[in-house]
N, C-alpha and C. Protein backbone atom coordinates (compact mmCIF):
# COMPACT_ATOMS: atom_id res chain seq x y z
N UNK A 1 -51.96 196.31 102.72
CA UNK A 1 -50.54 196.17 102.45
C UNK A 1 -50.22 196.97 101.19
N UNK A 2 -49.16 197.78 101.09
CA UNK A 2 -49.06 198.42 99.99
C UNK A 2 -48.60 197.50 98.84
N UNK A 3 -48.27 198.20 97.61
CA UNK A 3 -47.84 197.37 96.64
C UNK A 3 -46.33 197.25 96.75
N UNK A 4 -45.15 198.20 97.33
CA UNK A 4 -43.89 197.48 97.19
C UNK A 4 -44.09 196.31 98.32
N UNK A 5 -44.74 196.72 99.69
CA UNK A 5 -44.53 195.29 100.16
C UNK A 5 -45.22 193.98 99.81
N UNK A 6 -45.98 194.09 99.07
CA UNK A 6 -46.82 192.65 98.39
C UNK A 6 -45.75 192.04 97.25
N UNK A 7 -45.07 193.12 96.92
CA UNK A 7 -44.07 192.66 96.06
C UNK A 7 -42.88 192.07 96.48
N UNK A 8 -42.08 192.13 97.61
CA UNK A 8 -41.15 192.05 98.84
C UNK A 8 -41.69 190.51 99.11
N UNK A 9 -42.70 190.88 99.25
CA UNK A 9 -43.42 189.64 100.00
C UNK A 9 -43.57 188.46 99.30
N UNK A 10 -43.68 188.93 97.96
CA UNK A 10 -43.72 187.69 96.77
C UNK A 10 -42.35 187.19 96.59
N UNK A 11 -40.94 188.19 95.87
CA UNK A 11 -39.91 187.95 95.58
C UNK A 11 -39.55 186.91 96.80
N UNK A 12 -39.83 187.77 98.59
CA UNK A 12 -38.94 186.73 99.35
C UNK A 12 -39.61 185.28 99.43
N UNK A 13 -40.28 185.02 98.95
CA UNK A 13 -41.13 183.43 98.76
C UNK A 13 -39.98 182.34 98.22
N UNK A 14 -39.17 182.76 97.58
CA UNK A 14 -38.31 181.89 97.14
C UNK A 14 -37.08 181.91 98.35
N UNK A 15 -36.88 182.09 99.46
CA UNK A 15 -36.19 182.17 100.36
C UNK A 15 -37.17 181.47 101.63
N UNK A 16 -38.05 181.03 101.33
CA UNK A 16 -39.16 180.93 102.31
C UNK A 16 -39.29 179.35 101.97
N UNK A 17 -38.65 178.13 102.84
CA UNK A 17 -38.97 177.16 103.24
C UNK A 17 -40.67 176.93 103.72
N UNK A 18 -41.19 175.75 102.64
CA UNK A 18 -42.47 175.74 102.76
C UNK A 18 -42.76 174.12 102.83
N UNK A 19 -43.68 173.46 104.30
CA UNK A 19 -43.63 171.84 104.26
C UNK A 19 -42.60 171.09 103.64
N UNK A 20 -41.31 172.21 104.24
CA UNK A 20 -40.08 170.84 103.95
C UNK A 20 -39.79 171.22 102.18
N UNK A 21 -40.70 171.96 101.63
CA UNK A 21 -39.83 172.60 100.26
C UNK A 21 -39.67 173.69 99.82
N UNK A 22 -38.56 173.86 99.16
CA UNK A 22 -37.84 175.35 98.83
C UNK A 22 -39.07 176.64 99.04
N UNK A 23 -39.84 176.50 98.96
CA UNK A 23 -41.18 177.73 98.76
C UNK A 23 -42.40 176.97 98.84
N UNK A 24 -43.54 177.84 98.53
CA UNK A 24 -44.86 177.63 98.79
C UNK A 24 -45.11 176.94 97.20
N UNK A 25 -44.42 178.21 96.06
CA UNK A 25 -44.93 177.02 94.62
C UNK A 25 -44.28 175.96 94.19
N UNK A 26 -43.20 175.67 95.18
CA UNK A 26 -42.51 174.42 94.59
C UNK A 26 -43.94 173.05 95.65
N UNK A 27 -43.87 173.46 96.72
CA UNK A 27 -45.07 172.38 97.29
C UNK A 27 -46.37 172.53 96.89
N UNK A 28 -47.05 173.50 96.31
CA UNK A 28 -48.09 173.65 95.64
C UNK A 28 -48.62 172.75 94.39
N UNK A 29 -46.91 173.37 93.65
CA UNK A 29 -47.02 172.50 92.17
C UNK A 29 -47.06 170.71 92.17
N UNK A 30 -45.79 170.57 93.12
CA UNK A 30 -46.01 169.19 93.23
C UNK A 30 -46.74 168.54 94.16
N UNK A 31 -47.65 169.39 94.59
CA UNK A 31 -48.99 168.42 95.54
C UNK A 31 -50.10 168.63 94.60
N UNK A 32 -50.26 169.60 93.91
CA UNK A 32 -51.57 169.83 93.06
C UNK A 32 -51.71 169.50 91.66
N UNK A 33 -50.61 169.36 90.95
CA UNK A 33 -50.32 169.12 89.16
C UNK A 33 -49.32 167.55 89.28
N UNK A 34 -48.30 167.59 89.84
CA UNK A 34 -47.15 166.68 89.62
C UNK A 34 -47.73 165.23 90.52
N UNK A 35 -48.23 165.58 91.79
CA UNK A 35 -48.23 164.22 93.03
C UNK A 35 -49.13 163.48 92.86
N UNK A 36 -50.28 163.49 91.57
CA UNK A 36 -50.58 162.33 91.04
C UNK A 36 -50.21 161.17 90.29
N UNK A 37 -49.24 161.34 89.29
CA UNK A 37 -48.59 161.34 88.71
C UNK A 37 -48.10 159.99 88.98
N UNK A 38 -47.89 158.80 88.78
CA UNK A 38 -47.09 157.62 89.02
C UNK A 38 -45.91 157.92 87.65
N UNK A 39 -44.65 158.21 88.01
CA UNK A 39 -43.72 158.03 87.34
C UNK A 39 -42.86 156.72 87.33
N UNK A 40 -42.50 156.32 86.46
CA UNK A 40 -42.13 154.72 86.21
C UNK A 40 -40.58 154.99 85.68
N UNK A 41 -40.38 156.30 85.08
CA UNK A 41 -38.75 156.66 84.49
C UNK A 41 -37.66 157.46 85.67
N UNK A 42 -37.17 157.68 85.58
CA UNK A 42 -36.23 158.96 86.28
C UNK A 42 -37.05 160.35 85.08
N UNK A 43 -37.05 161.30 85.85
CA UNK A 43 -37.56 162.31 85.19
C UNK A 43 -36.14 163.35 85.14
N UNK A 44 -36.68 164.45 84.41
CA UNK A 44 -35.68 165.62 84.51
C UNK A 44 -36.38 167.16 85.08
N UNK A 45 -35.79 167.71 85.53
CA UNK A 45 -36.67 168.86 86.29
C UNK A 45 -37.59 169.99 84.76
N UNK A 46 -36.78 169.50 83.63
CA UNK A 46 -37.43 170.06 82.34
C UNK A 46 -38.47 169.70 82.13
N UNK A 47 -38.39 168.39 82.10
CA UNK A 47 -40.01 167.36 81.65
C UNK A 47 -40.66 168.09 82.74
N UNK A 48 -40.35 168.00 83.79
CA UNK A 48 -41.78 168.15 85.12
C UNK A 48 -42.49 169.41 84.55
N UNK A 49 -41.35 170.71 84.19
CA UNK A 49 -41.54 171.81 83.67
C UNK A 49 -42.24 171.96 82.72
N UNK A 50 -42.15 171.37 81.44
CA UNK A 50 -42.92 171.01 80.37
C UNK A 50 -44.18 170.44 80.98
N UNK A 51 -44.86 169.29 81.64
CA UNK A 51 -45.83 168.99 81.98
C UNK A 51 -46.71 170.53 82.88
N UNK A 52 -45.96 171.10 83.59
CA UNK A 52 -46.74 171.78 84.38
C UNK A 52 -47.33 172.76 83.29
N UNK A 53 -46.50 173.18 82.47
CA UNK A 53 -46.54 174.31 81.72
C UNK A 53 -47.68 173.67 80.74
N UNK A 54 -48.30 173.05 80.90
CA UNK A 54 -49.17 171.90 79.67
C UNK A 54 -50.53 171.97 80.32
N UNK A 55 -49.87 171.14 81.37
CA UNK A 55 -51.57 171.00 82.59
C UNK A 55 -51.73 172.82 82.70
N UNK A 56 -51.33 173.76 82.66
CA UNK A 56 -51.66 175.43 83.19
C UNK A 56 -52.08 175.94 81.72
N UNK A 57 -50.89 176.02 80.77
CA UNK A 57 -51.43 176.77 79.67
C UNK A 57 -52.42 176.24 78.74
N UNK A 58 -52.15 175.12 78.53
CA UNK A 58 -53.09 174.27 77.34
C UNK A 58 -54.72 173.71 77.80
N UNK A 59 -54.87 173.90 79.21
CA UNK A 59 -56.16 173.51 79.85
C UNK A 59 -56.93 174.18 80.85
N UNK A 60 -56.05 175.66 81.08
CA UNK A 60 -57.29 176.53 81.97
C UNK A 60 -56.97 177.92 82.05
N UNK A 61 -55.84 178.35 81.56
CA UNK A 61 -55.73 179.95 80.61
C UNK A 61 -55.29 179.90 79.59
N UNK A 62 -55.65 181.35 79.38
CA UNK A 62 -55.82 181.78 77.95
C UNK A 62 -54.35 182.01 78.08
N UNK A 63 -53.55 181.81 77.34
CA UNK A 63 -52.28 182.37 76.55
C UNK A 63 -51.87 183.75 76.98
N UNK A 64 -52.50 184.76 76.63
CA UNK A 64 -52.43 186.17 76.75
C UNK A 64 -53.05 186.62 77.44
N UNK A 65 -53.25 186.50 78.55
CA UNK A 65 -53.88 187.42 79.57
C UNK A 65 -53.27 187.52 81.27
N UNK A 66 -53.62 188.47 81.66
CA UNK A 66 -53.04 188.48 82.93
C UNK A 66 -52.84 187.43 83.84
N UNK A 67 -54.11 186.53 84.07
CA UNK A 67 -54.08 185.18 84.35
C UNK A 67 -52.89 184.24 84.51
N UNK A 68 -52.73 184.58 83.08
CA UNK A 68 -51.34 184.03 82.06
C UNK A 68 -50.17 184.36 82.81
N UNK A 69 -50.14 185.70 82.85
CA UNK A 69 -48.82 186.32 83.33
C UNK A 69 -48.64 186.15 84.59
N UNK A 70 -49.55 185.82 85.66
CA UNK A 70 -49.40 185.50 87.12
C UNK A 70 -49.21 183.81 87.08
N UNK A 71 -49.49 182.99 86.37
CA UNK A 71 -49.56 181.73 86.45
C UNK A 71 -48.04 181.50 86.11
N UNK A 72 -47.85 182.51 85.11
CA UNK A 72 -45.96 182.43 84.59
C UNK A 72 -44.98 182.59 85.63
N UNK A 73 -45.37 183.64 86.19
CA UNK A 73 -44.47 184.07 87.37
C UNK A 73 -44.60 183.40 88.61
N UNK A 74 -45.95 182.26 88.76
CA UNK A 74 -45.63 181.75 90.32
C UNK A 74 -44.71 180.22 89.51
N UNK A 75 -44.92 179.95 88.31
CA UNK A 75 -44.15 178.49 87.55
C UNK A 75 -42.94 178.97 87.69
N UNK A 76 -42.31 180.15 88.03
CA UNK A 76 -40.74 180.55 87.87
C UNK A 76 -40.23 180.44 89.15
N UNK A 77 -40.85 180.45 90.17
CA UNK A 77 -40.51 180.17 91.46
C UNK A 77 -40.83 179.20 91.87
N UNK A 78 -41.11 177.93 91.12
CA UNK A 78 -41.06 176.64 91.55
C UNK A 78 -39.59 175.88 91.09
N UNK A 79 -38.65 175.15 92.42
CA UNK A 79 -37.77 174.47 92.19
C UNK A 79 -37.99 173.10 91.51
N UNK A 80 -37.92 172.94 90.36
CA UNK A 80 -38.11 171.51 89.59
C UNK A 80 -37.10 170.45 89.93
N UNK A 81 -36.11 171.01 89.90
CA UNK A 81 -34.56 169.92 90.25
C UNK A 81 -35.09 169.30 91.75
N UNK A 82 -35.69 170.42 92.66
CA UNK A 82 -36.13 169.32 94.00
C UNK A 82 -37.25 168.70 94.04
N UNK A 83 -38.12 168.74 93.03
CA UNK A 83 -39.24 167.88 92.94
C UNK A 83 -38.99 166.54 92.29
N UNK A 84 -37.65 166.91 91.08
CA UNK A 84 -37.18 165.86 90.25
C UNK A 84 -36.14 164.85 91.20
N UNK A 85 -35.56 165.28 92.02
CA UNK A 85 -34.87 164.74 92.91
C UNK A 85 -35.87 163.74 93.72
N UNK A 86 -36.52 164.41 94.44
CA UNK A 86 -37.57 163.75 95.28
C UNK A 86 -38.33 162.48 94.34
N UNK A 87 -38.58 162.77 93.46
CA UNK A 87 -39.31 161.42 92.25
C UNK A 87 -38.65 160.57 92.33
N UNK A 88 -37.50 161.03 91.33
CA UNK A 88 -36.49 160.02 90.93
C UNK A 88 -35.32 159.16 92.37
N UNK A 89 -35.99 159.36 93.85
CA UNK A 89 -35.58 158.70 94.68
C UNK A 89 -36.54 157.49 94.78
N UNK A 90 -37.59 157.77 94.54
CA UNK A 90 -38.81 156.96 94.93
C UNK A 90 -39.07 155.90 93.72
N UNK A 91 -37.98 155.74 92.75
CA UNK A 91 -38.24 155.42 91.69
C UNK A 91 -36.94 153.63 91.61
């Protein structure tokens, strides 16, 4: 696959309904970082954000490295407001 279409292919991910959520990293994040999680408050799609960004940067990359920069960019295409929605029903 060349590189504009791997790129095509990434951007349209956020248009791409995935198990019932907005994309592949919004169900990723909250089946793999968030869906342990027993929440007891109403959350805000910030906090979830802040946690993810905690469990990724502060415990398995480095800050500055490419790693970094791909882990940044799939956290930007995760919808938080529908993960925070989905919680704070169950709550």
């Amino acid at each position: 696959m060349a590189r504009t279409q791997k790129v095509r292919a990434f951007r349209g991910m956020r248009d791409t309904k995935y198990n019932g959520w907005t994309n592949y990293a919004t169900w990723r994040i909250n089946l793999e970082i968030l869906g342990d999680i027993e929440f007891e408050e109403k959350v805000t799609a910030d906090y979830l954000e802040e946690i993810v960004e905690d469990v990724v940067f502060n415990n398995t990359v480095e800050k500055d490295c490419l790693a970094a920069d791909y882990a940044r960019a799939f956290i930007d295409e995760v919808n938080f407001y529908e993960i925070a929605k989905d919680i704070n029903e169950d709550i």
